[in-house]
Protein backbone atom coordinates (compact mmCIF):
# COMPACT_ATOMS: atom_id res chain seq x y z
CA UNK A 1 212.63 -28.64 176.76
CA UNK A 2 209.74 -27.67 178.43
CA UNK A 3 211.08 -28.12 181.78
CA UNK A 4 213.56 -25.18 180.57
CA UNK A 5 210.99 -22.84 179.30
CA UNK A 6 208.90 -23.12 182.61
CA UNK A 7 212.59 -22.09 183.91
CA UNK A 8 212.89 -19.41 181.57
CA UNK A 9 209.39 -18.30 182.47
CA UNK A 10 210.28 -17.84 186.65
CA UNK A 11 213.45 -15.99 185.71
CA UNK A 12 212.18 -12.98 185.08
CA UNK A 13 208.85 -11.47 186.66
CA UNK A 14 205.79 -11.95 185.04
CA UNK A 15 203.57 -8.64 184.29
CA UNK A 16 200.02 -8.54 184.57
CA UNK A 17 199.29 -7.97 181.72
CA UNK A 18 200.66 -11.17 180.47
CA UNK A 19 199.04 -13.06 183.19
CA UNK A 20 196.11 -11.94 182.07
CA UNK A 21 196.72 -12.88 178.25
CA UNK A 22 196.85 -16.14 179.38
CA UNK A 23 194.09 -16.18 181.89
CA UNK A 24 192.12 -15.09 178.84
CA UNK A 25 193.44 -17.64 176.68
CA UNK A 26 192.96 -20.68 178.61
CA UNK A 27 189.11 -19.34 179.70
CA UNK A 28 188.33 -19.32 175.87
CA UNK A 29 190.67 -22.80 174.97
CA UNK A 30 188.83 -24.44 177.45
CA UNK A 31 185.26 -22.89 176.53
CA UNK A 32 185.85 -24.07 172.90
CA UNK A 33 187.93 -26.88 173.34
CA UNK A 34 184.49 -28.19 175.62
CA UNK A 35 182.09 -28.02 172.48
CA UNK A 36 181.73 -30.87 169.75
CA UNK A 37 184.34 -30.38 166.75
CA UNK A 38 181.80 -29.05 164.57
CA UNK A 39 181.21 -26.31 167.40
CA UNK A 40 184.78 -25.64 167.62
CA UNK A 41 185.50 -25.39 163.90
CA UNK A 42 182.16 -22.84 163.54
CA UNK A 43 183.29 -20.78 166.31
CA UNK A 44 186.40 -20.55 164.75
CA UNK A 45 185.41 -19.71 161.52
CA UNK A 46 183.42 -17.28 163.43
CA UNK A 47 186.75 -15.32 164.23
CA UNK A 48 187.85 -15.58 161.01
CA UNK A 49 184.85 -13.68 159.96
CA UNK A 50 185.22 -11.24 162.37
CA UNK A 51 189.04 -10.89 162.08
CA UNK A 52 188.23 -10.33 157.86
CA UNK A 53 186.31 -7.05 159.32
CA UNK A 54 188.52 -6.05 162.09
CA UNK A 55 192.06 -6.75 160.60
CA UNK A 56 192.46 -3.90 158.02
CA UNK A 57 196.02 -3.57 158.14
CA UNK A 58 195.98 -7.65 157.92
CA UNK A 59 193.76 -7.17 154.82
CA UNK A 60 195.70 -4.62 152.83
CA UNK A 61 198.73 -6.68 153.55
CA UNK A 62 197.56 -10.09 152.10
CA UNK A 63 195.58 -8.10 149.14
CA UNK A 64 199.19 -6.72 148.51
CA UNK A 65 200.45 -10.00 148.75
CA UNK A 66 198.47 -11.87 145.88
CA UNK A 67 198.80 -8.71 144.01
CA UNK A 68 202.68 -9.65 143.98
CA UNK A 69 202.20 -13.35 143.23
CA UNK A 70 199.18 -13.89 141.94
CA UNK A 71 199.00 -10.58 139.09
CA UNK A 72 197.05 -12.65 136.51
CA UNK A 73 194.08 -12.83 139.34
CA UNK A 74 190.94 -10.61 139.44
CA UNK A 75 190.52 -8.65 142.66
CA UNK A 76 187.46 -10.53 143.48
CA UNK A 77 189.46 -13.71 143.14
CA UNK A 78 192.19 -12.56 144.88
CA UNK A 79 189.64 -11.27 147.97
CA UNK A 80 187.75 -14.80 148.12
CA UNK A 81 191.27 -16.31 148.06
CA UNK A 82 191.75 -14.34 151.07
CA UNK A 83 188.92 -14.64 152.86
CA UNK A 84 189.62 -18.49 152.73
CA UNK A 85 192.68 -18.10 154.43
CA UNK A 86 190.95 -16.22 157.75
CA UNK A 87 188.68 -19.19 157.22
CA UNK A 88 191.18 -21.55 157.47
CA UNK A 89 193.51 -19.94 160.44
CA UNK A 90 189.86 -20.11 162.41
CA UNK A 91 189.20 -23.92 161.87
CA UNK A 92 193.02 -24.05 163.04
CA UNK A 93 191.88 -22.24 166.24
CA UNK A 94 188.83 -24.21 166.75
CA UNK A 95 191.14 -27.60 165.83
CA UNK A 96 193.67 -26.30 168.60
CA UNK A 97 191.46 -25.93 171.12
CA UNK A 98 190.45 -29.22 170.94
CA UNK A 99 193.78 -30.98 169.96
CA UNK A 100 194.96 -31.76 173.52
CA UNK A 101 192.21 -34.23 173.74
CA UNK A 102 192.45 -36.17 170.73
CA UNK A 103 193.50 -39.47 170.57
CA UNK A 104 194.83 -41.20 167.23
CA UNK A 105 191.18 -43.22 166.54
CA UNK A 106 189.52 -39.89 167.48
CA UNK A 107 191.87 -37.80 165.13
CA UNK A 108 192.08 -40.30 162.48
CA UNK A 109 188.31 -40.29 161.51
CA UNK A 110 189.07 -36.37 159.97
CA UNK A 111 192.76 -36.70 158.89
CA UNK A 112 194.88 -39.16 157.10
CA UNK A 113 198.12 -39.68 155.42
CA UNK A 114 199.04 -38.96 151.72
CA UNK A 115 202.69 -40.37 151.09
CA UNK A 116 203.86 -42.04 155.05
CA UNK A 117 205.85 -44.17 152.85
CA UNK A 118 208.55 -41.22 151.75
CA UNK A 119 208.86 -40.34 155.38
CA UNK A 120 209.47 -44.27 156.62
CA UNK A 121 212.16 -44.33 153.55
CA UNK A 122 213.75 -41.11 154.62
CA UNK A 123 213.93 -42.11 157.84
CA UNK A 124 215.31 -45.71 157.62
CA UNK A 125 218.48 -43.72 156.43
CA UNK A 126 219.21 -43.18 159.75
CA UNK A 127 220.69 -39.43 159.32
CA UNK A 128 217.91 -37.51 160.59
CA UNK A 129 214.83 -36.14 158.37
CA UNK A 130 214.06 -32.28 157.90
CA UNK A 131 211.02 -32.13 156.91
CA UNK A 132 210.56 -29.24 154.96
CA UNK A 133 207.00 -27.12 155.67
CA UNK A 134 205.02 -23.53 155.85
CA UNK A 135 202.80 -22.00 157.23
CA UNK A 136 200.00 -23.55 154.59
CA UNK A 137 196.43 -25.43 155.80
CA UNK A 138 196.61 -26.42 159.80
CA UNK A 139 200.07 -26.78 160.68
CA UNK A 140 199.62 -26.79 164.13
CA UNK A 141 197.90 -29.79 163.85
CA UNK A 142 200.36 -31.54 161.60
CA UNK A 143 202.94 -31.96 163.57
CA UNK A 144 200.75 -33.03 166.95
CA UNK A 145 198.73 -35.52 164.19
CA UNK A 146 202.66 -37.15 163.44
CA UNK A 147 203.16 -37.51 166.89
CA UNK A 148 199.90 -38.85 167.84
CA UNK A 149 200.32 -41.53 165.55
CA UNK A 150 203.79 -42.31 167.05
CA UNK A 151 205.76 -40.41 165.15
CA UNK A 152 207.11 -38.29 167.44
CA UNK A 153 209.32 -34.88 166.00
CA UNK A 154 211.04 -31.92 166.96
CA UNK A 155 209.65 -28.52 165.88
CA UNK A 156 211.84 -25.32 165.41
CA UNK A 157 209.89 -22.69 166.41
CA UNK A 158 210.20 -18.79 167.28
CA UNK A 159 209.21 -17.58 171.24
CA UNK A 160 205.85 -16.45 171.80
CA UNK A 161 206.31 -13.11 173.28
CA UNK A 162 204.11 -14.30 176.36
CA UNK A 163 205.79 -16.28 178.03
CA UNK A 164 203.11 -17.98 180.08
CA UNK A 165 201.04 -18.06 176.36
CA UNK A 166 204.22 -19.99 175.25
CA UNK A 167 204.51 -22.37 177.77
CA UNK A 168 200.42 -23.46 177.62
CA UNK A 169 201.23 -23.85 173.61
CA UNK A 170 204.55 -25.69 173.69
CA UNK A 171 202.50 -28.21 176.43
CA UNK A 172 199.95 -28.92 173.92
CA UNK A 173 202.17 -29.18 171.21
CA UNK A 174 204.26 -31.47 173.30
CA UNK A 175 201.44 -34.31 174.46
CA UNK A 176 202.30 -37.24 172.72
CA UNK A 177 206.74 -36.82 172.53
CA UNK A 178 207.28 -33.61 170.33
CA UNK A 179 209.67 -31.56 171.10
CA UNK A 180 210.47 -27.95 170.96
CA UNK A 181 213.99 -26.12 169.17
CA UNK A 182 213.72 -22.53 169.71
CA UNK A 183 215.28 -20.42 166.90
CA UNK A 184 218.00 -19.28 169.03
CA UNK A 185 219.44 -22.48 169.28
CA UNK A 186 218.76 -23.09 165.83
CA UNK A 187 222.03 -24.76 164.17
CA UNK A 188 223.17 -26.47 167.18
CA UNK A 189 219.55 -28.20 168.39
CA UNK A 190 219.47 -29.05 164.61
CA UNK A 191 222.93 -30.43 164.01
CA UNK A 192 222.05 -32.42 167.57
CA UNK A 193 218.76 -34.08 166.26
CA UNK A 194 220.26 -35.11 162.77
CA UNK A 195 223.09 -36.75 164.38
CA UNK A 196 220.46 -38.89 166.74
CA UNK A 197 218.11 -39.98 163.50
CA UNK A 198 215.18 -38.09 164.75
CA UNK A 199 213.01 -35.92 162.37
CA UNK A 200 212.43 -31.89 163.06
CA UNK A 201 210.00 -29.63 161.22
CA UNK A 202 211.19 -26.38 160.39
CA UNK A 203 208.53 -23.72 158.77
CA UNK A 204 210.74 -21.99 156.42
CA UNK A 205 208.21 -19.74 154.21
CA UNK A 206 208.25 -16.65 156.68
CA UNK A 207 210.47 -13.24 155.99
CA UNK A 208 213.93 -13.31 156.90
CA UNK A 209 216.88 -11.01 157.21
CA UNK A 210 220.33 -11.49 155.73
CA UNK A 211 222.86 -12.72 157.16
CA UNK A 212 220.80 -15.62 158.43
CA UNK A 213 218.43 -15.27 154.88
CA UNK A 214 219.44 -15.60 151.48
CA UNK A 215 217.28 -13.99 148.32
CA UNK A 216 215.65 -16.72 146.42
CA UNK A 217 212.36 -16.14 144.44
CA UNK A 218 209.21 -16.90 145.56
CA UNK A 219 206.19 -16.32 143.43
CA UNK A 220 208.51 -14.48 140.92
CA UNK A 221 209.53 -11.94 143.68
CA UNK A 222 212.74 -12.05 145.32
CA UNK A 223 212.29 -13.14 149.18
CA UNK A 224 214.63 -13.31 151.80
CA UNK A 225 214.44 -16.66 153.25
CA UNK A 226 216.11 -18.60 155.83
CA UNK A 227 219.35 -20.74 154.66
CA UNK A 228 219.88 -22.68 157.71
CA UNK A 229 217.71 -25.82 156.59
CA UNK A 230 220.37 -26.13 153.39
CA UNK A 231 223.35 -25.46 155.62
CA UNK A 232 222.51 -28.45 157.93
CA UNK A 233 220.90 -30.43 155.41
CA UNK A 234 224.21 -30.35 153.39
CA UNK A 235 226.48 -30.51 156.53
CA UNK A 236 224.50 -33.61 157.89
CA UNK A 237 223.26 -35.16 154.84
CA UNK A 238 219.92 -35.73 157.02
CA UNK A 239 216.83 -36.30 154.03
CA UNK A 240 214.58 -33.55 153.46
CA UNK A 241 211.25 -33.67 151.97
CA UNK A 242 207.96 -31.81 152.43
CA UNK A 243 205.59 -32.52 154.54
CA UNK A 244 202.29 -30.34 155.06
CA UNK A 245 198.97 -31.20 156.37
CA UNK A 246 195.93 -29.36 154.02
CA UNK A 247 192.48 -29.34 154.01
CA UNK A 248 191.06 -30.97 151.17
CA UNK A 249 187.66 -29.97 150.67
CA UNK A 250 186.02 -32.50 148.62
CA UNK A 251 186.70 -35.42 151.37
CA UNK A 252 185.97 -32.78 154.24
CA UNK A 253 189.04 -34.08 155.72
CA UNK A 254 192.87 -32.78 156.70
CA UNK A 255 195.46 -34.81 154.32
CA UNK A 256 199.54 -34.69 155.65
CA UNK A 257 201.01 -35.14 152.30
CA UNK A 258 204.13 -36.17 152.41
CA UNK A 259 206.18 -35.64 149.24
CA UNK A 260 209.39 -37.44 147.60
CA UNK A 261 212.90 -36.98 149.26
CA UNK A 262 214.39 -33.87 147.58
CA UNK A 263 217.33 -34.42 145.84
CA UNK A 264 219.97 -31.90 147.13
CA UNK A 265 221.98 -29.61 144.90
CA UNK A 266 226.08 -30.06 145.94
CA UNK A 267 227.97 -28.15 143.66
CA UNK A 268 231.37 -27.36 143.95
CA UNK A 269 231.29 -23.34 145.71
CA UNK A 270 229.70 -24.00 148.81
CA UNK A 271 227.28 -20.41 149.11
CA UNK A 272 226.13 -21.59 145.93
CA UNK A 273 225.13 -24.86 147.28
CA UNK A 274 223.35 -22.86 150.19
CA UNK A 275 221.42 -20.87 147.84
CA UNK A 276 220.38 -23.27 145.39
CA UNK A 277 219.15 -25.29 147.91
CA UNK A 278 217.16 -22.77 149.82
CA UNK A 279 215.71 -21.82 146.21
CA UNK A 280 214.82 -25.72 145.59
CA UNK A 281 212.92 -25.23 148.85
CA UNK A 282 211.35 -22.59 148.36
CA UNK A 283 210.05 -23.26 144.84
CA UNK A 284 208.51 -26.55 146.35
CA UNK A 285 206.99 -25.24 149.17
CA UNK A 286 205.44 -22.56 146.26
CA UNK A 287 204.41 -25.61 144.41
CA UNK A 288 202.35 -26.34 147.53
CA UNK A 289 200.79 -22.75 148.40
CA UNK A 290 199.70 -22.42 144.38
CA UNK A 291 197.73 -25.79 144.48
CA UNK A 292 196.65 -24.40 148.39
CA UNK A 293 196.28 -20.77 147.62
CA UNK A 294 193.23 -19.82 150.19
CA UNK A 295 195.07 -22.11 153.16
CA UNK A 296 198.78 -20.24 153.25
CA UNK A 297 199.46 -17.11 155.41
CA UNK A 298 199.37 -14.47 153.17
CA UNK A 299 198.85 -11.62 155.75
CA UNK A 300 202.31 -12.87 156.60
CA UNK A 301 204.49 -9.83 155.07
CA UNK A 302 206.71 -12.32 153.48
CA UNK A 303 208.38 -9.65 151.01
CA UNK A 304 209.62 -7.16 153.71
CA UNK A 305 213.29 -7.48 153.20
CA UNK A 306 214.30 -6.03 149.67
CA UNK A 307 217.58 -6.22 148.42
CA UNK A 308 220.13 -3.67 148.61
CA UNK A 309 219.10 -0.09 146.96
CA UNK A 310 215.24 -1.53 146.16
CA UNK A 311 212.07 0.35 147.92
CA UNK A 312 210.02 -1.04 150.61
CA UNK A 313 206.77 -2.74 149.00
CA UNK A 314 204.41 -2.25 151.74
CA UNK A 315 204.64 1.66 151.51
């Protein structure tokens, strides 16, 4: 996979402006990833400060956000809510930095597993594991954590619009036997790994449009959300269950929690099936972000596609 996207990457001409993106980026990677985890996770927290200030439009969005889901919270709740989540994306900066050098012992002394058993009994089935996850606590780091501890996965993910930016990421992210399904070969990368056993990720919390989302609520609001982990879930009968890695304050330590197998919803109208199921998984990764609330992306403008004949809520 990354062989292709380094491919990709020489097909087309590189501006400067992108080279310099990622000039940048690797200068500062390498300047954090060089200080002691403690450094990195301060200077990261550091742009989280800075991004609080800097990011209006950010700001207004994720205030708008946990006015939507979270109505019964003060504004002052709903602010220190969300200055925990620019917290928590800059510890996931600082932790990224420094994840390429890692090794399990190292990584294992600030992270451990909640529930490995429901993933080792999903995957003795031998029909592929989704595991079901969002953009909630460091989940960059999940994924590479899985791997490191030889549990290698597959992770769909969108393009970075650098492609150079890409390529550095998807390396990182690959270290230890991950691999990368871009969303454009979505079904069929999917339908591919289920039929081999192997486990994929797929982060399915972000804003979709129909026909590839379905409206399900989330928080009470109706969200369009992608249906393509219930269409090859019920196609493959692969075992989903969620899977997210949160920072848990009172240990000072990351936790992957892995949760029970969901049971799937097979009715007898297919579409149905596809919704319910993408509603099942959307309530549980809700479950997640409520007991979470100050680790999940809400600056993310997750209610952007409304239903037919109902105004924008962004203004």
């Amino acid at each position: 996979m990354l062989a292709t996207a380094i491919q990709n990457v020489s097909v087309r001409q590189i501006s400067l402006r992108e080279r310099v993106e990622n000039l940048a980026l690797r200068l500062v990677a390498g300047a954090v990833g060089a200080l002691p985890r403690s450094g990195a996770r301060a200077v990261g927290a550091g742009l989280g400060a800075a991004a609080w200030v800097l990011l209006g439009r950010l700001r207004r969005v994720g205030m708008r956000n946990l006015e939507l889901a979270m109505p019964e919270k003060t504004e002052a709740e709903r602010e220190a809510i969300l200055r925990g989540v620019f917290r928590s994306l800059g510890w996931q900066v600082g932790e990224f930095c420094k994840m390429g050098g890692y090794t399990a012992e190292q990584a294992s002394k600030f992270i451990h597993y909640d529930g490995l058993e429901h993933y080792l009994a999903a995957r003795a089935k031998g029909k592929g594991v989704l595991v079901l996850t969002g953009h909630l606590g460091a989940w960059e780091l999940s994924s590479f954590y899985h791997s490191l501890m030889g549990y290698p996965m597959s992770l769909v993910i969108r393009r970075l619009d650098n492609p150079l930016v890409d390529e550095f990421v998807n390396r990182i992210r690959c270290l230890h036997g991950n691999r990368v399904i871009h969303k454009d070969d979505f079904a069929r990368g999917l339908l591919s790994s289920m039929h081999r056993g192997e486990t994929v990720g797929i982060l399915m919390d972000t804003n979709m449009t129909p026909p590839q989302g379905v409206f399900v609520p989330y928080f009470g609001v109706e969200a369009c959300t992608a249906s393509g982990l219930a269409r090859v879930a019920l196609h493959s009968g692969a075992a989903v269950l969620p899977g997210f890695l949160v920072w848990e304050a009172a240990e000072k330590k990351y936790v992957l929690r892995f949760g029970k197998e969901l049971e799937l919803i097979r009715g007898s109208d297919a579409a149905e099936n596809i919704v319910a199921n993408t509603a099942l998984f959307t309530a549980t990764i809700e479950r997640y972000v409520r007991s979470y609330p100050d680790q999940w992306l809400w600056v993310h403008r997750r209610w952007k596609t409304r239903p037919q004949g109902e105004g924008g809520i962004y203004g």
